[in-house]
N, C-alpha and C. Protein backbone atom coordinates (compact mmCIF):
# COMPACT_ATOMS: atom_id res chain seq x y z
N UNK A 1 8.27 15.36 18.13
CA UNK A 1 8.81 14.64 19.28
C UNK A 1 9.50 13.37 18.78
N UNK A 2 10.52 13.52 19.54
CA UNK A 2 11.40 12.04 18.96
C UNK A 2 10.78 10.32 19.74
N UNK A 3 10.89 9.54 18.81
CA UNK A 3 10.40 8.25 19.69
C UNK A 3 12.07 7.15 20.30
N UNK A 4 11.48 7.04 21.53
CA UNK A 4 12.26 6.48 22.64
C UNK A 4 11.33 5.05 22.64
N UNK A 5 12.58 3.33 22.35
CA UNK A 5 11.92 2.62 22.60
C UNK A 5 12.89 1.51 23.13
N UNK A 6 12.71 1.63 24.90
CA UNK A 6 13.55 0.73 25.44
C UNK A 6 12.60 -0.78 25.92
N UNK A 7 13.51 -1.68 25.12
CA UNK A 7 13.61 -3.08 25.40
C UNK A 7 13.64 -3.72 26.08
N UNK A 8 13.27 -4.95 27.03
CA UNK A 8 13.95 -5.49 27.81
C UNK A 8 13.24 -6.87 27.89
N UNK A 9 14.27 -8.05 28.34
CA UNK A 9 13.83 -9.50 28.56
C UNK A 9 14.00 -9.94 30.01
N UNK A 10 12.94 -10.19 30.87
CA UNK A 10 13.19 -10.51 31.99
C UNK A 10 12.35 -11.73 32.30
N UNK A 11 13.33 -12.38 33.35
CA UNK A 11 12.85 -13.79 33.50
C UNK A 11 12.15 -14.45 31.87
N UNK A 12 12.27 -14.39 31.19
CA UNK A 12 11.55 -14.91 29.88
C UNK A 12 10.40 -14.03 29.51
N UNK A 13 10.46 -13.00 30.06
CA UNK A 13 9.29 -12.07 29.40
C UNK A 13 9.56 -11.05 28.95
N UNK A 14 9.73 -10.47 27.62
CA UNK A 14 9.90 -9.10 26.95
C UNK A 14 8.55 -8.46 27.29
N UNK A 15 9.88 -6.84 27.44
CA UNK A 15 8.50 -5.41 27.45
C UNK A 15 9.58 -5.00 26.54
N UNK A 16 8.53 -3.65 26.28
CA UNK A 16 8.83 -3.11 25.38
C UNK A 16 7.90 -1.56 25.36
N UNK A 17 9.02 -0.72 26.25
CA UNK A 17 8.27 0.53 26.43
C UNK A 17 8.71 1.62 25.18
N UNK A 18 7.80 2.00 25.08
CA UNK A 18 7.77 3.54 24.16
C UNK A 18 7.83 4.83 24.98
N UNK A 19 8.22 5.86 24.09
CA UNK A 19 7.88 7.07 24.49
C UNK A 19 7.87 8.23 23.48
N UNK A 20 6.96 8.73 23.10
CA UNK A 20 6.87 9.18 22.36
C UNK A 20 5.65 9.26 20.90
N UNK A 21 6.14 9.50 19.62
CA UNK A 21 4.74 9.42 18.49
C UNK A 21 4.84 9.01 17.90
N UNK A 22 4.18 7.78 17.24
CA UNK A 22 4.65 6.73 16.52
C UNK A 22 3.92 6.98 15.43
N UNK A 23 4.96 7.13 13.91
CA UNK A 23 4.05 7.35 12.57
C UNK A 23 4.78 6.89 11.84
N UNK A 24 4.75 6.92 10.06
CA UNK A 24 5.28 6.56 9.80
C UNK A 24 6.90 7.10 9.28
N UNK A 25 7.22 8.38 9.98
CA UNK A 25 8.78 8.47 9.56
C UNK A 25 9.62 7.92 11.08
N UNK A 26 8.84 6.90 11.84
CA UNK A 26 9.34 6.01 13.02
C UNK A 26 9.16 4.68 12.90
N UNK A 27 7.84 4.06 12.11
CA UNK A 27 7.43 3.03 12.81
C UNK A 27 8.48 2.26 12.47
N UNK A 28 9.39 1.76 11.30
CA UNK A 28 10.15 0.97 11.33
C UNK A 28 11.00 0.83 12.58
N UNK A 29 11.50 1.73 13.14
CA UNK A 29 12.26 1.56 14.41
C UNK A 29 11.73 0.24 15.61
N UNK A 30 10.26 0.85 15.59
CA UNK A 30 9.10 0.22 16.09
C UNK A 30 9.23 -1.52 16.04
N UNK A 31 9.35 -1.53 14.58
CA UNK A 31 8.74 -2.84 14.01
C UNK A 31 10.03 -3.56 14.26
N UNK A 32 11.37 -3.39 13.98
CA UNK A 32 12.83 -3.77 14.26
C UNK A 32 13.03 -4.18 15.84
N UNK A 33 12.02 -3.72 16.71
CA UNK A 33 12.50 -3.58 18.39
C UNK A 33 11.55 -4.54 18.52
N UNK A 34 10.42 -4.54 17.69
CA UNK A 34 9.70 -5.74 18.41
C UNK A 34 10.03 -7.20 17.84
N UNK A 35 10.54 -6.83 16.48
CA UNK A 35 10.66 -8.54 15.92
C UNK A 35 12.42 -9.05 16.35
N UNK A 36 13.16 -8.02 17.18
CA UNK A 36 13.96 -8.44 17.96
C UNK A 36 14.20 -9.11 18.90
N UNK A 37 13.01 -8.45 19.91
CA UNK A 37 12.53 -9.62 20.81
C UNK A 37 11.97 -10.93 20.73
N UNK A 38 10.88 -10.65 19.25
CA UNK A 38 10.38 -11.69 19.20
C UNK A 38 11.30 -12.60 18.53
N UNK A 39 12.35 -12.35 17.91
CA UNK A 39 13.58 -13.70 17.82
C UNK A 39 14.01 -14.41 18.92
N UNK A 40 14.15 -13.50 20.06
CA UNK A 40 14.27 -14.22 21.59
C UNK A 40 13.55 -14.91 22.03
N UNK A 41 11.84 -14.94 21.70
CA UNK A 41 11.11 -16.12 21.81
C UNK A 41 11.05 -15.97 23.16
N UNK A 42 10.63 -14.86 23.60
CA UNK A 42 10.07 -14.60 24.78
C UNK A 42 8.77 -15.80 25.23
N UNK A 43 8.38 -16.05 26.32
CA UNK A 43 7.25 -16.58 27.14
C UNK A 43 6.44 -15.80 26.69
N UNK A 44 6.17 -14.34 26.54
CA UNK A 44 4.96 -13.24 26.60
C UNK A 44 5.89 -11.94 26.54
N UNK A 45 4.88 -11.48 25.70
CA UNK A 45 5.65 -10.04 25.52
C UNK A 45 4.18 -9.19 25.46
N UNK A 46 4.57 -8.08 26.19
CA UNK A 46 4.06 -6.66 26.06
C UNK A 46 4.62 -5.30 25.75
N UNK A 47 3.72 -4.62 24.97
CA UNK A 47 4.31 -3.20 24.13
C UNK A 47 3.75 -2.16 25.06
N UNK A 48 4.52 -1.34 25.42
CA UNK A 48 3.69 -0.50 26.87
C UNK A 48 3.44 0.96 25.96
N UNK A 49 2.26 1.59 26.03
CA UNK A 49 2.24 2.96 25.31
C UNK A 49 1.66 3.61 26.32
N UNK A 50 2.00 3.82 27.41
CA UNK A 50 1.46 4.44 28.57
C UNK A 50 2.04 5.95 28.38
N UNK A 51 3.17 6.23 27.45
CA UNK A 51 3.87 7.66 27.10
C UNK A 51 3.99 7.80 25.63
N UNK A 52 2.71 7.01 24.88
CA UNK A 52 2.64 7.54 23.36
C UNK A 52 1.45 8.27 23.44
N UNK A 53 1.32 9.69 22.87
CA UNK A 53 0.42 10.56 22.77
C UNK A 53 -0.32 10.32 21.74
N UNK A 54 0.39 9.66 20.95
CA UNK A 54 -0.03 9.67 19.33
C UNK A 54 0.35 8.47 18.47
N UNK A 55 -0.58 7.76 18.04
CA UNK A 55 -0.16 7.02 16.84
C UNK A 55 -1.02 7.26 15.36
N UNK A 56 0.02 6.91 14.69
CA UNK A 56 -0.75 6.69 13.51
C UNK A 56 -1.45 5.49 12.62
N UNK A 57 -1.70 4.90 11.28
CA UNK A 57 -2.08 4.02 11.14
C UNK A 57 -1.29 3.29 10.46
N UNK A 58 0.17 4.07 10.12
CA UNK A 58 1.23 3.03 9.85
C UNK A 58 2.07 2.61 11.30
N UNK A 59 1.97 2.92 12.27
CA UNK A 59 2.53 2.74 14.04
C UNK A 59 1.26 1.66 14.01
N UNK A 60 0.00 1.63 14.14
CA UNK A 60 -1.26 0.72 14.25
C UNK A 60 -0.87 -0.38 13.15
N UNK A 61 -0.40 0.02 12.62
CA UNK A 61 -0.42 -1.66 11.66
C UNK A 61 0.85 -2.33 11.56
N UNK A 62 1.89 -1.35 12.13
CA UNK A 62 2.95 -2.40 12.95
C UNK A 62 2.21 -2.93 14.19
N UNK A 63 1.82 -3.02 14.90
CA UNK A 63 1.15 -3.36 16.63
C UNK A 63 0.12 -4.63 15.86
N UNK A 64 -0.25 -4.66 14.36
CA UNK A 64 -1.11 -5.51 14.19
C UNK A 64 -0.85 -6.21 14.17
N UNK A 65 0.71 -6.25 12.92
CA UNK A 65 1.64 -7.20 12.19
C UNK A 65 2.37 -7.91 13.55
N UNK A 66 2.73 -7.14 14.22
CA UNK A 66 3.39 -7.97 15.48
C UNK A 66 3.01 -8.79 16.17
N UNK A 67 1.34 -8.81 16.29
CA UNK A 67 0.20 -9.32 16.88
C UNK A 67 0.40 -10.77 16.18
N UNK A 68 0.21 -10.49 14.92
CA UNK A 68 0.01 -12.18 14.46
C UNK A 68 1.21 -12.79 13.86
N UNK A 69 2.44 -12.43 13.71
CA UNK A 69 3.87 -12.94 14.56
C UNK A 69 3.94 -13.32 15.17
N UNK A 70 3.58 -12.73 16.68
CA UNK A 70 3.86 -13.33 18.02
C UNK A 70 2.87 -14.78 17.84
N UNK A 71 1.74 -14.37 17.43
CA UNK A 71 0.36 -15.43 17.35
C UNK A 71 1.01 -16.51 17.10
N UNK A 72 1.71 -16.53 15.67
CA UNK A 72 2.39 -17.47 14.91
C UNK A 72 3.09 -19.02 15.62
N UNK A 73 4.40 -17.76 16.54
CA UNK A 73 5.64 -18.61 17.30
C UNK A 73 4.83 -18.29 18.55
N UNK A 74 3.64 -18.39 19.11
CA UNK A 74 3.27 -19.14 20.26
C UNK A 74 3.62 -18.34 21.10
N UNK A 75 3.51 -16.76 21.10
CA UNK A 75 3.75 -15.96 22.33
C UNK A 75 2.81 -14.92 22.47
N UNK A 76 2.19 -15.07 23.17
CA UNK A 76 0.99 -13.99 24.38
C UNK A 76 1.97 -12.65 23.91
N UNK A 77 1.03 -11.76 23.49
CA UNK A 77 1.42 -10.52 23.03
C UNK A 77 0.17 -9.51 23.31
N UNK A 78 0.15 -8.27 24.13
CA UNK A 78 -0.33 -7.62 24.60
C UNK A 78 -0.05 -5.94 24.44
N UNK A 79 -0.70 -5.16 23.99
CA UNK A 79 -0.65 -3.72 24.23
C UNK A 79 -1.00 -2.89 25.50
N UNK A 80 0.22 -2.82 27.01
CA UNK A 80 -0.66 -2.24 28.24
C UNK A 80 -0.76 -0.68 27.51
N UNK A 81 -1.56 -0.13 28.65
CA UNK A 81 -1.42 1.50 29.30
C UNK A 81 -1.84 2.32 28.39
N UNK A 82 -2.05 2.07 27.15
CA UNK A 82 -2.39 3.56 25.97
C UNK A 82 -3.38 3.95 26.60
N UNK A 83 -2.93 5.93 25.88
CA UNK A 83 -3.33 6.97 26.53
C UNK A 83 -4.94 6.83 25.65
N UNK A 84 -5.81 8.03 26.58
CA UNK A 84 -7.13 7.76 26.31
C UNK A 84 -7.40 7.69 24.72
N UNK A 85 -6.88 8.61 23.58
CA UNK A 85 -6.73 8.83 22.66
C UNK A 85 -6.21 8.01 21.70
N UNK A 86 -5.05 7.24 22.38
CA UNK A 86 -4.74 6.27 21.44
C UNK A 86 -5.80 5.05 21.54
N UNK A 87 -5.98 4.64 22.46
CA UNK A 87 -7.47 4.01 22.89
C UNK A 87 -8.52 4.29 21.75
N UNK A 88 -8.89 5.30 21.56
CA UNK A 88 -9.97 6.30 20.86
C UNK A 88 -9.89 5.42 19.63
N UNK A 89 -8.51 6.12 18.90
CA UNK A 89 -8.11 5.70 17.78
C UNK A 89 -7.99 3.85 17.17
N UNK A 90 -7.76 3.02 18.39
CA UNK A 90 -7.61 2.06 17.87
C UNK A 90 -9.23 1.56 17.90
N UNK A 91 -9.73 2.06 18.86
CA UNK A 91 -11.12 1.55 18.93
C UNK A 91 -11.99 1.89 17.61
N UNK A 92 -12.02 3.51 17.02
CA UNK A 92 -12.40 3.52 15.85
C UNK A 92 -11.83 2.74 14.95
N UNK A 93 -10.61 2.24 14.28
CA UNK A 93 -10.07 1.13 13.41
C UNK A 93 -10.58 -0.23 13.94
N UNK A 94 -11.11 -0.49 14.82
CA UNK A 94 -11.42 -1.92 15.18
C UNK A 94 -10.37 -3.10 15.66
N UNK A 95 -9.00 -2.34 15.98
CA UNK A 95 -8.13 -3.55 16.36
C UNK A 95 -7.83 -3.59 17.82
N UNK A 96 -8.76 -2.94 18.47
CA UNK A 96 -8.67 -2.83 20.29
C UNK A 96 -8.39 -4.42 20.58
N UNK A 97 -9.98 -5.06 20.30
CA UNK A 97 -9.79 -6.44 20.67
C UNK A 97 -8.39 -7.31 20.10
N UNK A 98 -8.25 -7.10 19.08
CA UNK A 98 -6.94 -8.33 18.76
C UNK A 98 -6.01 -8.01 19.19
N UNK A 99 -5.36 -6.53 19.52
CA UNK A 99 -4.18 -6.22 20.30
C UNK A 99 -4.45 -6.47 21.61
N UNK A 100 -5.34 -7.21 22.11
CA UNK A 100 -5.28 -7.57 23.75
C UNK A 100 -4.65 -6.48 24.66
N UNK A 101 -5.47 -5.09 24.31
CA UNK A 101 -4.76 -4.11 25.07
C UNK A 101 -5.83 -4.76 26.89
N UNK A 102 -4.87 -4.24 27.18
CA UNK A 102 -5.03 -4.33 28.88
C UNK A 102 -4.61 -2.64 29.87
């Protein structure tokens, strides 16, 4: 499955929806869309995986790296909606809590 990842800045807040399986012959795409936004210096940004079936642990360690980027330049960064599985997965690696999934 191919990965779909549309952007957007509104009122001062980036999203950033996915669709699709994030591994590593994608995640760079991944990692390019989010440190794009985060040049815009959004207020708060969220990564929506409400339509990723699947990640891997090079897709998980972009979502980490982005995490403490955003941390860095002072922007609220959040993972909504992952599916039960990706849930699963981040919860076994231990990075549920620092990605402030919601």
């Amino acid at each position: 499955m191919s990965l779909r990842i549309d952007t957007s800045l509104n009122d001062d807040f980036g999203l950033i929806s996915i669709e699709g399986e994030i591994d590593v012959s994608n995640a760079n795409e991944l990692r390019e869309a989010i440190d794009g936004l985060l040049t815009q210096r959004p207020a708060g940004m969220v990564v929506d995986l409400a339509h990723v079936a699947y990640i891997d642990s090079t897709g998980i360690g972009v979502l980490v790296g982005a995490v403490h980027r955003a941390k860095e330049a002072g922007i609220p960064f959040e993972v909504a909606n992952p599916q039960r599985n990706v849930v699963r997965v981040l919860s076994l690696l231990g990075v549920d809590g620092e990605l402030g999934i919601r």
